[in-house]
PDB file of N, CA and C in Angstrom:
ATOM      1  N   UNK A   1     -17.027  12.957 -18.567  1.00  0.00           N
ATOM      2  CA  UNK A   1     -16.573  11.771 -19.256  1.00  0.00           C
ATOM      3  C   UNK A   1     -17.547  10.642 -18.966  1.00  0.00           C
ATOM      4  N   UNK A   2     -17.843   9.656 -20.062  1.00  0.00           N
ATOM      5  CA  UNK A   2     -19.080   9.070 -20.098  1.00  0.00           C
ATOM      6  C   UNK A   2     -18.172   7.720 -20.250  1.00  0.00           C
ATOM      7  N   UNK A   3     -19.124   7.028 -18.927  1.00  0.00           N
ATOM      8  CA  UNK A   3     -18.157   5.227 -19.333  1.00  0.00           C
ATOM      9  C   UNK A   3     -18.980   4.115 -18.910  1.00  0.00           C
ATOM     10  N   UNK A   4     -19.217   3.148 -19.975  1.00  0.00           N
ATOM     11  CA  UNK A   4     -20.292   2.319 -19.811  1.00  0.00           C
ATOM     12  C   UNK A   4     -20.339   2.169 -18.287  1.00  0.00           C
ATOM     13  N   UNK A   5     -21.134   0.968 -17.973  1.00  0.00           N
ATOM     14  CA  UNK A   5     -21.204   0.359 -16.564  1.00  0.00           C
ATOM     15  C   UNK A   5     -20.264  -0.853 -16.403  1.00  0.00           C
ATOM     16  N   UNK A   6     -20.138  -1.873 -17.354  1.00  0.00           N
ATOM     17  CA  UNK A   6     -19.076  -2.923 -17.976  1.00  0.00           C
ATOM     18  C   UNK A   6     -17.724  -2.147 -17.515  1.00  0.00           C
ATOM     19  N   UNK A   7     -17.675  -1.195 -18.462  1.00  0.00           N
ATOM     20  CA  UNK A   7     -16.290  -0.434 -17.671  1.00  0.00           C
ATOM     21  C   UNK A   7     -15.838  -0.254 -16.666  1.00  0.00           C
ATOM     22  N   UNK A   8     -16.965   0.273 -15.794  1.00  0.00           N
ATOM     23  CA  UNK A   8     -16.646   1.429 -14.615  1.00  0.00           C
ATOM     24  C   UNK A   8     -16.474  -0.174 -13.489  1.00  0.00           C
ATOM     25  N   UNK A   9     -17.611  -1.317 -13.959  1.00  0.00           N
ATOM     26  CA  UNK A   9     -17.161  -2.092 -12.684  1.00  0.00           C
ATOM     27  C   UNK A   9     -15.873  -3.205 -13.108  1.00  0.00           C
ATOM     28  N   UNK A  10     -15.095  -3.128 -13.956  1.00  0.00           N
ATOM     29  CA  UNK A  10     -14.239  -3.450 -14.407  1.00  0.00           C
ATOM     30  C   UNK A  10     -13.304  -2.644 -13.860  1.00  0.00           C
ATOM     31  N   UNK A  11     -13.371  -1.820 -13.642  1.00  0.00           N
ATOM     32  CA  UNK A  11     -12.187  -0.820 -13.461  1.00  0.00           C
ATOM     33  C   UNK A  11     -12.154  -1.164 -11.987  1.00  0.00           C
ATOM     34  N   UNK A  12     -13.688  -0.935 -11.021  1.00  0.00           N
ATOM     35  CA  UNK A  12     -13.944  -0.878  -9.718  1.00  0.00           C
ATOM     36  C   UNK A  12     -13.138  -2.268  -9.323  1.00  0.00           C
ATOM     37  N   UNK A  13     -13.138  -3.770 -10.255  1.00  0.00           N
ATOM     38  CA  UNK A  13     -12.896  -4.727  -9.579  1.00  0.00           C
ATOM     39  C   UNK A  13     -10.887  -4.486  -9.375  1.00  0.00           C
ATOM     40  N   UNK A  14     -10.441  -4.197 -11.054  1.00  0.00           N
ATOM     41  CA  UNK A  14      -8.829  -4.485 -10.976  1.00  0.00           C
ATOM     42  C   UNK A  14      -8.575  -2.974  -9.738  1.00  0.00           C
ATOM     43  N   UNK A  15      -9.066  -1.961  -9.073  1.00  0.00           N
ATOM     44  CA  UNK A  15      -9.219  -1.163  -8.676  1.00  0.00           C
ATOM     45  C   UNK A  15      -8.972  -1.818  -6.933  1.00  0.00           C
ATOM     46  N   UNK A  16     -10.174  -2.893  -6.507  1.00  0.00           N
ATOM     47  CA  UNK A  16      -9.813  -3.783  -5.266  1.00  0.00           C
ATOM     48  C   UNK A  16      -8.472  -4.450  -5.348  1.00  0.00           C
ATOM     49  N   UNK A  17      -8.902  -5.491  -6.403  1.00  0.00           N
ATOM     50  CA  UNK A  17      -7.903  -6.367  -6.636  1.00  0.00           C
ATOM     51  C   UNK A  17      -6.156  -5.685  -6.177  1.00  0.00           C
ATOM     52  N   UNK A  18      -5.657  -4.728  -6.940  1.00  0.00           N
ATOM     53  CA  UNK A  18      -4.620  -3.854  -6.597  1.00  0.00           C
ATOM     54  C   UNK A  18      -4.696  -3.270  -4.855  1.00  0.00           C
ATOM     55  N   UNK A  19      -5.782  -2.986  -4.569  1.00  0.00           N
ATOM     56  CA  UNK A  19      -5.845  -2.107  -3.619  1.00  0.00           C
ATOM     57  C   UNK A  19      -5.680  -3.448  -2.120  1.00  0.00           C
ATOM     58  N   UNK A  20      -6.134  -4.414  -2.585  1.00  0.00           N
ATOM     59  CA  UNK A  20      -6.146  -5.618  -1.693  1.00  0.00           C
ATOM     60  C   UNK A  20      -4.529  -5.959  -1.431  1.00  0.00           C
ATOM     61  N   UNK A  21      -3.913  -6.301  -2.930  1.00  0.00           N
ATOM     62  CA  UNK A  21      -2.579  -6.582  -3.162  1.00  0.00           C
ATOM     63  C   UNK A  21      -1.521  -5.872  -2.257  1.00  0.00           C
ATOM     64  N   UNK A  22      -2.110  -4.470  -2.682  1.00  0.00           N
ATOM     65  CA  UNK A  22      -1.075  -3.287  -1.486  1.00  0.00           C
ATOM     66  C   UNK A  22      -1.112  -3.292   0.154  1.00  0.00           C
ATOM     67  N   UNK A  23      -2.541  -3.969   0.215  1.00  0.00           N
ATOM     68  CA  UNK A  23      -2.601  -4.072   1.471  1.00  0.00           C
ATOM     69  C   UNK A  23      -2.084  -5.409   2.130  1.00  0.00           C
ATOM     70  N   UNK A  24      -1.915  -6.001   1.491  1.00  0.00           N
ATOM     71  CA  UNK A  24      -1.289  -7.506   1.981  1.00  0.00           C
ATOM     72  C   UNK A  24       0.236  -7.338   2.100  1.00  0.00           C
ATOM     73  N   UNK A  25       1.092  -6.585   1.016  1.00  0.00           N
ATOM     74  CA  UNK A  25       2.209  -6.371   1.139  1.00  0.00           C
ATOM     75  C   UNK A  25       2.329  -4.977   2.196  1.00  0.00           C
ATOM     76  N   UNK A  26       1.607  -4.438   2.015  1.00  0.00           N
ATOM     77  CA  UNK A  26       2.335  -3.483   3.437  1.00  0.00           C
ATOM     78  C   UNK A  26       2.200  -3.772   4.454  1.00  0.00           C
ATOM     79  N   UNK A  27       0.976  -5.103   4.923  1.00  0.00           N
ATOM     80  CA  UNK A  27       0.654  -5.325   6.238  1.00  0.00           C
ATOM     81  C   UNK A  27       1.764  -6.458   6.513  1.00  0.00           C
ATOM     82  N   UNK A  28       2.251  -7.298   6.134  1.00  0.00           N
ATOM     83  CA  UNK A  28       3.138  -7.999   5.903  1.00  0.00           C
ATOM     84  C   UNK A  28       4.238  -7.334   6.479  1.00  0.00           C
ATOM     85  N   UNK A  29       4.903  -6.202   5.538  1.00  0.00           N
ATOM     86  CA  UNK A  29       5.961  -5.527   5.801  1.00  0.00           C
ATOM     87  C   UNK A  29       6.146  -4.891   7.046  1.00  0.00           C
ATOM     88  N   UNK A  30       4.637  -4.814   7.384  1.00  0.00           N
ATOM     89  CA  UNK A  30       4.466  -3.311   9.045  1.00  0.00           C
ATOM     90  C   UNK A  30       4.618  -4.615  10.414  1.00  0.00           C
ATOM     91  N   UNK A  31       3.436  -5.996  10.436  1.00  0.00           N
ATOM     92  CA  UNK A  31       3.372  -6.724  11.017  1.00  0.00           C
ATOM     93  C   UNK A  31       4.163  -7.540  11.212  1.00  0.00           C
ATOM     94  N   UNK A  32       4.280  -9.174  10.400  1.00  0.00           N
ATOM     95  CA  UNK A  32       5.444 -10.135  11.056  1.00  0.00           C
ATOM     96  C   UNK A  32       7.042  -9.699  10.682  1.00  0.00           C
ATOM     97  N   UNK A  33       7.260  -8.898   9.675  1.00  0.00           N
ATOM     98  CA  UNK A  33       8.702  -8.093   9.335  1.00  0.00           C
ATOM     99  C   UNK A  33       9.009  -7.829  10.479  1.00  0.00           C
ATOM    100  N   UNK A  34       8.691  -6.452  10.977  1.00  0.00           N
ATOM    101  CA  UNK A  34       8.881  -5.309  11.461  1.00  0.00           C
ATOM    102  C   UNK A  34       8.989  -6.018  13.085  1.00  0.00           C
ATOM    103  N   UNK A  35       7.892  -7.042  13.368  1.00  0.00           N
ATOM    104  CA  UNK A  35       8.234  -7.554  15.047  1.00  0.00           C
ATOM    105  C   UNK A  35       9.414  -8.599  14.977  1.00  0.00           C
ATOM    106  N   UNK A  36       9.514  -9.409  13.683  1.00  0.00           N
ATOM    107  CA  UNK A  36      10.453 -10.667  13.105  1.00  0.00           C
ATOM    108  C   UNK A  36      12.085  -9.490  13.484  1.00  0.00           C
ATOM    109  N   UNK A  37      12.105  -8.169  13.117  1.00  0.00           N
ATOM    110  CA  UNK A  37      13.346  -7.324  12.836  1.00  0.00           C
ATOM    111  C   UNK A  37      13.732  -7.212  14.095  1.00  0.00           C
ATOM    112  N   UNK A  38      12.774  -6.747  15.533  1.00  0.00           N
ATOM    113  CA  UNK A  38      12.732  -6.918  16.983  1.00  0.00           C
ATOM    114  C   UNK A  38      13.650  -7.402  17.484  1.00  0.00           C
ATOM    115  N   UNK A  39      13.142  -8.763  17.061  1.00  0.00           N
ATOM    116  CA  UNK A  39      13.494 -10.016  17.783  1.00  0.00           C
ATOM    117  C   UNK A  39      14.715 -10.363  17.394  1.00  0.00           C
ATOM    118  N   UNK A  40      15.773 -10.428  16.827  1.00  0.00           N
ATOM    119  CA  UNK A  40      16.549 -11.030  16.487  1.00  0.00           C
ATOM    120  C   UNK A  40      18.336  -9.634  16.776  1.00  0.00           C
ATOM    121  N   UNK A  41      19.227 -10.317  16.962  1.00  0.00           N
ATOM    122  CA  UNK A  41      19.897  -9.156  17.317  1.00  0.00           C
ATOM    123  C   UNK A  41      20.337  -8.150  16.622  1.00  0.00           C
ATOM    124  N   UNK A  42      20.417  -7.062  17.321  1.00  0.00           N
ATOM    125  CA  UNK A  42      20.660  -5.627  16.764  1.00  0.00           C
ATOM    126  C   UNK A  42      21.640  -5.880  15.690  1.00  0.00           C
ATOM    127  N   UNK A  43      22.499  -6.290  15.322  1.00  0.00           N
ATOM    128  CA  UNK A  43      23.291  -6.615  14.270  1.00  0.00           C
ATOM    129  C   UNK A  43      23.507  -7.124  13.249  1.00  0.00           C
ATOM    130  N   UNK A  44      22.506  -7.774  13.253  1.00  0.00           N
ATOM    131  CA  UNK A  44      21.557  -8.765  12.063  1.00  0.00           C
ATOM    132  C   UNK A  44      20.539  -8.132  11.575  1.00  0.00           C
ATOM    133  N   UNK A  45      19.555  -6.965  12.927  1.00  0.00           N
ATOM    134  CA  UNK A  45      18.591  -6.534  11.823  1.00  0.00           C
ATOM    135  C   UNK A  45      19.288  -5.213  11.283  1.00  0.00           C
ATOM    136  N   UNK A  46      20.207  -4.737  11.780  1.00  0.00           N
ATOM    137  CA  UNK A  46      21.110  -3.547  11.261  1.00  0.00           C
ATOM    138  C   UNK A  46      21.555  -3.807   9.710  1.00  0.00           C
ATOM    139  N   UNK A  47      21.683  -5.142   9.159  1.00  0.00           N
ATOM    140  CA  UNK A  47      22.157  -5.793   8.176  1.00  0.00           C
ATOM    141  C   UNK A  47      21.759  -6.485   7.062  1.00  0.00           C
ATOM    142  N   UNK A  48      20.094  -6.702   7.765  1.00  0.00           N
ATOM    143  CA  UNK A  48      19.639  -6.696   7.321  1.00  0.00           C
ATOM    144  C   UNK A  48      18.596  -6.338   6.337  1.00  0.00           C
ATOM    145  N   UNK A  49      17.884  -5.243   7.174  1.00  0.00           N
ATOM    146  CA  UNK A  49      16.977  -3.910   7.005  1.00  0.00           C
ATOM    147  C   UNK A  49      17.601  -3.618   5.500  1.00  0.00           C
ATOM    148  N   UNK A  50      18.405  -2.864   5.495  1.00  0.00           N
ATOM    149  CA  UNK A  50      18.858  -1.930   4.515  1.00  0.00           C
ATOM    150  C   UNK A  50      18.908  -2.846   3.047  1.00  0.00           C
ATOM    151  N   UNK A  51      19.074  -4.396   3.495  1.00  0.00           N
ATOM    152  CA  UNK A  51      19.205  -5.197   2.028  1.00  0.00           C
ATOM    153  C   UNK A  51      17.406  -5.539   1.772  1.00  0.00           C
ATOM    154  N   UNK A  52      16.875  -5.908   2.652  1.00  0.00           N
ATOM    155  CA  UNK A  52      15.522  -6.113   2.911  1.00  0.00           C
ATOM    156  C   UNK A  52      14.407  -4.609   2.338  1.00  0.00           C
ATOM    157  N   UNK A  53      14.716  -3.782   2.419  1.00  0.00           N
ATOM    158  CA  UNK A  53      13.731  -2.181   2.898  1.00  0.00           C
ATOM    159  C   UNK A  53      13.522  -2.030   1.204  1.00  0.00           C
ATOM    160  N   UNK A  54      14.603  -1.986   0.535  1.00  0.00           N
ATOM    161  CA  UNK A  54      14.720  -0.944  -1.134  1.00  0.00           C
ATOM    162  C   UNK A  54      13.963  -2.162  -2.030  1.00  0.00           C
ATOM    163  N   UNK A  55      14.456  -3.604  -1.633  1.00  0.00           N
ATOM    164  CA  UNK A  55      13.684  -4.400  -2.358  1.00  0.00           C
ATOM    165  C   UNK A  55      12.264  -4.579  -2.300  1.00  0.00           C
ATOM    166  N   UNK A  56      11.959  -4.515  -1.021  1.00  0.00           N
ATOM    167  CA  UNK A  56      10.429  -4.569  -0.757  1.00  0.00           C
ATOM    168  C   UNK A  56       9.887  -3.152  -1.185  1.00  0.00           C
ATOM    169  N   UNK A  57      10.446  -2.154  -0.812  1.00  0.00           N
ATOM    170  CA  UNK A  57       9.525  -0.960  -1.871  1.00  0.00           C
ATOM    171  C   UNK A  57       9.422  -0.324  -3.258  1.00  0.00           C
ATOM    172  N   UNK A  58      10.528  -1.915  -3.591  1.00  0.00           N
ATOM    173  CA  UNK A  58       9.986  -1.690  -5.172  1.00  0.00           C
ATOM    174  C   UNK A  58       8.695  -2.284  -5.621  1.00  0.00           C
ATOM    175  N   UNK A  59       8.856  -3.838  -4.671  1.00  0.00           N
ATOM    176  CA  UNK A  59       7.171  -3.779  -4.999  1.00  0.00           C
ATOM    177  C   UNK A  59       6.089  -3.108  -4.771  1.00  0.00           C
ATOM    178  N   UNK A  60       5.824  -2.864  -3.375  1.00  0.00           N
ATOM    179  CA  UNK A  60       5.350  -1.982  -2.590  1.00  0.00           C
ATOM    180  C   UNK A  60       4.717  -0.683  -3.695  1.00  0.00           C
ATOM    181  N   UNK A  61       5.899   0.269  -3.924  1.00  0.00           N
ATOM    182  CA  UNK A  61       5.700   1.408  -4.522  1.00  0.00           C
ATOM    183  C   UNK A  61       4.886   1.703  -5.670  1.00  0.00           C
ATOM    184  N   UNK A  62       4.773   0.858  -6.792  1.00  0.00           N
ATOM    185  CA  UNK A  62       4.024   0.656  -7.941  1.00  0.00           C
ATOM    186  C   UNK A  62       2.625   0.349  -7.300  1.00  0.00           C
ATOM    187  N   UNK A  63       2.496  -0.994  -7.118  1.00  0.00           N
ATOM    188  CA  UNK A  63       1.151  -1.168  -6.283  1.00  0.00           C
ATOM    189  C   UNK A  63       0.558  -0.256  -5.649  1.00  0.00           C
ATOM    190  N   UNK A  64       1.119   0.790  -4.076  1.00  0.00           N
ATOM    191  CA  UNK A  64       0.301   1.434  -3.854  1.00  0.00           C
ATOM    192  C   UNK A  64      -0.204   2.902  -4.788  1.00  0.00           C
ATOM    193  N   UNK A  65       0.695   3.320  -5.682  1.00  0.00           N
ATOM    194  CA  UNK A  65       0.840   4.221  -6.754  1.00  0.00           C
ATOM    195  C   UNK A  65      -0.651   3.410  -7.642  1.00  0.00           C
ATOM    196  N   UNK A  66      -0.332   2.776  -7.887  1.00  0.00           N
ATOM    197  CA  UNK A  66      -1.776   2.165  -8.959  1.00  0.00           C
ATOM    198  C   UNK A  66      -3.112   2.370  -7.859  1.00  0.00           C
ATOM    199  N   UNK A  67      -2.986   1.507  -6.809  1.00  0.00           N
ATOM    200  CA  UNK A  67      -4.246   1.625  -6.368  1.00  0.00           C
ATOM    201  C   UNK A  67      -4.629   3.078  -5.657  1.00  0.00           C
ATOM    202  N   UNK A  68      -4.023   3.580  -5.745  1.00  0.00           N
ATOM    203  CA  UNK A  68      -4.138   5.404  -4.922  1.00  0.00           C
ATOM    204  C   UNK A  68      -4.978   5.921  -6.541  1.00  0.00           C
ATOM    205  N   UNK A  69      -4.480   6.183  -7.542  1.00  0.00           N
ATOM    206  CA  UNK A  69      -4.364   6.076  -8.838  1.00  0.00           C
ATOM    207  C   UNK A  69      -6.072   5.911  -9.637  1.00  0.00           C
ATOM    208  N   UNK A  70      -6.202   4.442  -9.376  1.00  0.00           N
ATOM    209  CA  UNK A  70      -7.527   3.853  -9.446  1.00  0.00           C
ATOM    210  C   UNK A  70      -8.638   4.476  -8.452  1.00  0.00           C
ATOM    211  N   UNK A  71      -8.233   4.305  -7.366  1.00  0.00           N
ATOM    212  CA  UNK A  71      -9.485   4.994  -5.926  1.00  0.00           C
ATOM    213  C   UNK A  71      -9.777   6.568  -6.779  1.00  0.00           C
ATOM    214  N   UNK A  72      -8.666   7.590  -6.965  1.00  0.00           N
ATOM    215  CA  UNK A  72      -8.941   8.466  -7.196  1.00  0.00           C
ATOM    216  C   UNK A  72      -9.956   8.764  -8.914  1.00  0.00           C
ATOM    217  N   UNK A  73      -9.330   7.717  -9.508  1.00  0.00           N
ATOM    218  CA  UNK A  73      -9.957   7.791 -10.844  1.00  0.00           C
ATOM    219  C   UNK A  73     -11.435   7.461 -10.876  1.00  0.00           C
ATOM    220  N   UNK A  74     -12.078   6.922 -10.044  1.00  0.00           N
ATOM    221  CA  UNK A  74     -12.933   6.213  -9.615  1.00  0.00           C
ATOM    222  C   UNK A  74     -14.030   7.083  -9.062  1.00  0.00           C
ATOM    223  N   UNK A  75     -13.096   7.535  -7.760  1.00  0.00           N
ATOM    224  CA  UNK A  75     -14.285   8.701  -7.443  1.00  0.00           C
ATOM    225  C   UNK A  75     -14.576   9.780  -8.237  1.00  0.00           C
ATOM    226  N   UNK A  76     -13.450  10.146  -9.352  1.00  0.00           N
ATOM    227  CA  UNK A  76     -13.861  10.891 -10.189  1.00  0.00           C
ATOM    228  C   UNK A  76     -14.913  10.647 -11.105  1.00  0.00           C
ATOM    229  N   UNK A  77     -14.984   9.541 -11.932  1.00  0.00           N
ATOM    230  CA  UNK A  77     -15.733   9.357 -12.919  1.00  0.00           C
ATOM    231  C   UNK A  77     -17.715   9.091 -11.840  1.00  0.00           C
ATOM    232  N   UNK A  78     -17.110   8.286 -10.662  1.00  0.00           N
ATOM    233  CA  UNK A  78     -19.040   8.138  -9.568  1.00  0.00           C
ATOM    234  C   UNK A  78     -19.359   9.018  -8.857  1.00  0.00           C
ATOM    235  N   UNK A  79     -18.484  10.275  -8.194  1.00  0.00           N
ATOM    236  CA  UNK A  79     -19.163  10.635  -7.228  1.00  0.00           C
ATOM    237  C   UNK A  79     -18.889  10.437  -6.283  1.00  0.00           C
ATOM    238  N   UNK A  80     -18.707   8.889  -5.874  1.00  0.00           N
ATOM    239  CA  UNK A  80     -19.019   8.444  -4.789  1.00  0.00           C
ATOM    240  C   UNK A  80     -17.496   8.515  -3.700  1.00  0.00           C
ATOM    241  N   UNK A  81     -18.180   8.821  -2.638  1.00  0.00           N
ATOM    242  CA  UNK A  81     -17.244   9.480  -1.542  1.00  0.00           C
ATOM    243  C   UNK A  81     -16.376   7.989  -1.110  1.00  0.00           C
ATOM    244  N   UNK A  82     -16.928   7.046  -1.300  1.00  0.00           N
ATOM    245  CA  UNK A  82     -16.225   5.791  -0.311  1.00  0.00           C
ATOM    246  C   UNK A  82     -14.697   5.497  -1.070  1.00  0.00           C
ATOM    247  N   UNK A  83     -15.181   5.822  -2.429  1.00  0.00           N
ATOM    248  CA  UNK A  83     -13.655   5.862  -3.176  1.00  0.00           C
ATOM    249  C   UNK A  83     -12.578   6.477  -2.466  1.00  0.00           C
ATOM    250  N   UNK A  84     -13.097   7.576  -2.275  1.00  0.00           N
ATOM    251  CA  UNK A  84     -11.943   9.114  -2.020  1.00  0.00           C
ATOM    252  C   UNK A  84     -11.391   8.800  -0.555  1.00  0.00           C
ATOM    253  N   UNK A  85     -12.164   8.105   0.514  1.00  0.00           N
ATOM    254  CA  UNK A  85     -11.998   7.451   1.533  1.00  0.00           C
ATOM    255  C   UNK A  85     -10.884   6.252   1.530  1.00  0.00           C
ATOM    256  N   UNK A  86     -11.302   5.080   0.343  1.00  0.00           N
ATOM    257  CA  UNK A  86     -10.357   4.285   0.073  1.00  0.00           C
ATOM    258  C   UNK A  86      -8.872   4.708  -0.135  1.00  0.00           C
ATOM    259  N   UNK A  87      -8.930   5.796  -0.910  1.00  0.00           N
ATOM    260  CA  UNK A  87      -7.812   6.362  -1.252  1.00  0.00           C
ATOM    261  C   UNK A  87      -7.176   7.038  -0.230  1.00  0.00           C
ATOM    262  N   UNK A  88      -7.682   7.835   0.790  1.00  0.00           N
ATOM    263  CA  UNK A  88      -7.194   8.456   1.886  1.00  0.00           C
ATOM    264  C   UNK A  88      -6.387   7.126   2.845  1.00  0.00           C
ATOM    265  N   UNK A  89      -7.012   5.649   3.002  1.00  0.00           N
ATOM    266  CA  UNK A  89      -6.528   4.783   3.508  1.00  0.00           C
ATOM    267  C   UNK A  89      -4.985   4.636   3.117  1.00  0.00           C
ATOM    268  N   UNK A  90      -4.995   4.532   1.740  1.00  0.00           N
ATOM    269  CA  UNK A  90      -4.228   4.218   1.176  1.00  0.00           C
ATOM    270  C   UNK A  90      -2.499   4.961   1.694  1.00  0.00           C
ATOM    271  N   UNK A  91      -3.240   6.363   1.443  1.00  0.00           N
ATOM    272  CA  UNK A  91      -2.528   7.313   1.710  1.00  0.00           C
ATOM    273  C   UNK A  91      -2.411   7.185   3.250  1.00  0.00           C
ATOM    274  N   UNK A  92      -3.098   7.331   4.408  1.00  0.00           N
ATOM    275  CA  UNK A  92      -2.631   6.816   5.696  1.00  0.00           C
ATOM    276  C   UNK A  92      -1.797   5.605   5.705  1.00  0.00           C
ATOM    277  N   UNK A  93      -1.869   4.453   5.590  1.00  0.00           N
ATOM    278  CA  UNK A  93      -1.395   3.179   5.343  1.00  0.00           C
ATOM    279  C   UNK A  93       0.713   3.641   4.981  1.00  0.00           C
ATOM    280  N   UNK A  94       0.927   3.951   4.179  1.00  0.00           N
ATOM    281  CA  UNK A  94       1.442   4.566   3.306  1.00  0.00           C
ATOM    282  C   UNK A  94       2.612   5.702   4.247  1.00  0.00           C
ATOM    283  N   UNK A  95       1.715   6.637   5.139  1.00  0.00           N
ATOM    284  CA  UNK A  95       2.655   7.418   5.772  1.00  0.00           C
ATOM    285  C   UNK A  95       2.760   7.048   7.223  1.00  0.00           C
ATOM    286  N   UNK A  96       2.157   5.947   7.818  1.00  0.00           N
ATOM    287  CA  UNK A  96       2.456   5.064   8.589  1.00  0.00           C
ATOM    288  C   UNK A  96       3.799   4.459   8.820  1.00  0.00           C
ATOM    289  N   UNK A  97       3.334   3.506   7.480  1.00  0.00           N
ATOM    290  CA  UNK A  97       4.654   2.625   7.533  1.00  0.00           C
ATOM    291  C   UNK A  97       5.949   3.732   6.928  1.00  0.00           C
ATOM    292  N   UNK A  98       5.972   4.729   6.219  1.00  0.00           N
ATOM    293  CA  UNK A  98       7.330   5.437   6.371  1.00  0.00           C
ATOM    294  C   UNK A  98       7.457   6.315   7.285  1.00  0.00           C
ATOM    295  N   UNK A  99       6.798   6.898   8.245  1.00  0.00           N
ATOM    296  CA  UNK A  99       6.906   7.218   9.460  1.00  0.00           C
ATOM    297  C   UNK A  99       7.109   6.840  10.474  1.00  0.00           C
ATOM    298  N   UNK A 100       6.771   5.876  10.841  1.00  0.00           N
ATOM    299  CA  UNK A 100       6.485   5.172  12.223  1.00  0.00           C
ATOM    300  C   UNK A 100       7.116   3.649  11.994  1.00  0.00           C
ATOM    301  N   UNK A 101       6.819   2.629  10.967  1.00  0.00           N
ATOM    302  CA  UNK A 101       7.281   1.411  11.096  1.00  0.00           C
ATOM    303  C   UNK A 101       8.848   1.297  10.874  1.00  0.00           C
ATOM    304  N   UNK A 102       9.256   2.439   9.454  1.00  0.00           N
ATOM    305  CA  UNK A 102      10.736   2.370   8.897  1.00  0.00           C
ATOM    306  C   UNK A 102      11.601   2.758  10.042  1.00  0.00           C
ATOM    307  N   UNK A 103      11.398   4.121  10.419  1.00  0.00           N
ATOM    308  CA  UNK A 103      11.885   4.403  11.901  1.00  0.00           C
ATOM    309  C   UNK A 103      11.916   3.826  13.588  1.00  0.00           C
ATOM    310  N   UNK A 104      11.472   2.946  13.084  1.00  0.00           N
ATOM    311  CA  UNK A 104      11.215   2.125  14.891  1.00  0.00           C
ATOM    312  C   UNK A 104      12.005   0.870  14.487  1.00  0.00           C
ATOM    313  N   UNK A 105      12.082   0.321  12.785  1.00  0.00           N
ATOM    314  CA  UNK A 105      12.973  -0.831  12.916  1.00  0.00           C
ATOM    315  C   UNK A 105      14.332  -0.365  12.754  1.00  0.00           C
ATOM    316  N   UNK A 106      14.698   0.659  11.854  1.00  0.00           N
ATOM    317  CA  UNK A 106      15.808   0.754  11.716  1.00  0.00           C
ATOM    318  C   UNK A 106      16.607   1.555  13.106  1.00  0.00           C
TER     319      UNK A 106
END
């Protein structure tokens, strides 16, 4: 598949742009959330979490879905390995926070 250069770095920029976005909201969610949930008493974040968790991974979910999405589309059409890397982040990032962050607050 053949795609100008106009394209491909068009694609490469909304490609960051998204991939930046996901990373601000999950670091958000993993960092001052997740120590903010800590701190405050067991009964509040018990009460909170569960109203807090489904809303935030609706945003969450689309975003990292697009930019996983893009990385992969990307390295497909260049070659280039740093994509497929980006995307592996993504994907670490991703089974982090539902492994390790969801389970340690709740």
């Amino acid at each position: 598949m053949e795609v100008t250069p106009l394209v491909l770095n068009l694609l490469k920029c909304i490609c960051i742009a998204f991939t930046s976005l996901w990373n601000g909201q999950v670091m958000y969610a993993n960092i001052p959330e997740a120590n903010a949930l800590k701190e405050i008493n067991i009964n509040e974040a018990i009460r909170f979490f569960p109203v807090y968790w489904p809303k935030a991974a609706k945003l969450i979910s689309p975003t990292s879905v697009t930019a996983l999405l893009l990385d992969l589309a990307i390295w497909w059409l260049t070659g280039e390995a740093l994509w497929l890397v980006a995307a592996g982040f993504v994907v670490m990032n991703t089974l982090y926070t539902l492994l390790i962050v969801i389970p340690t607050v709740m």
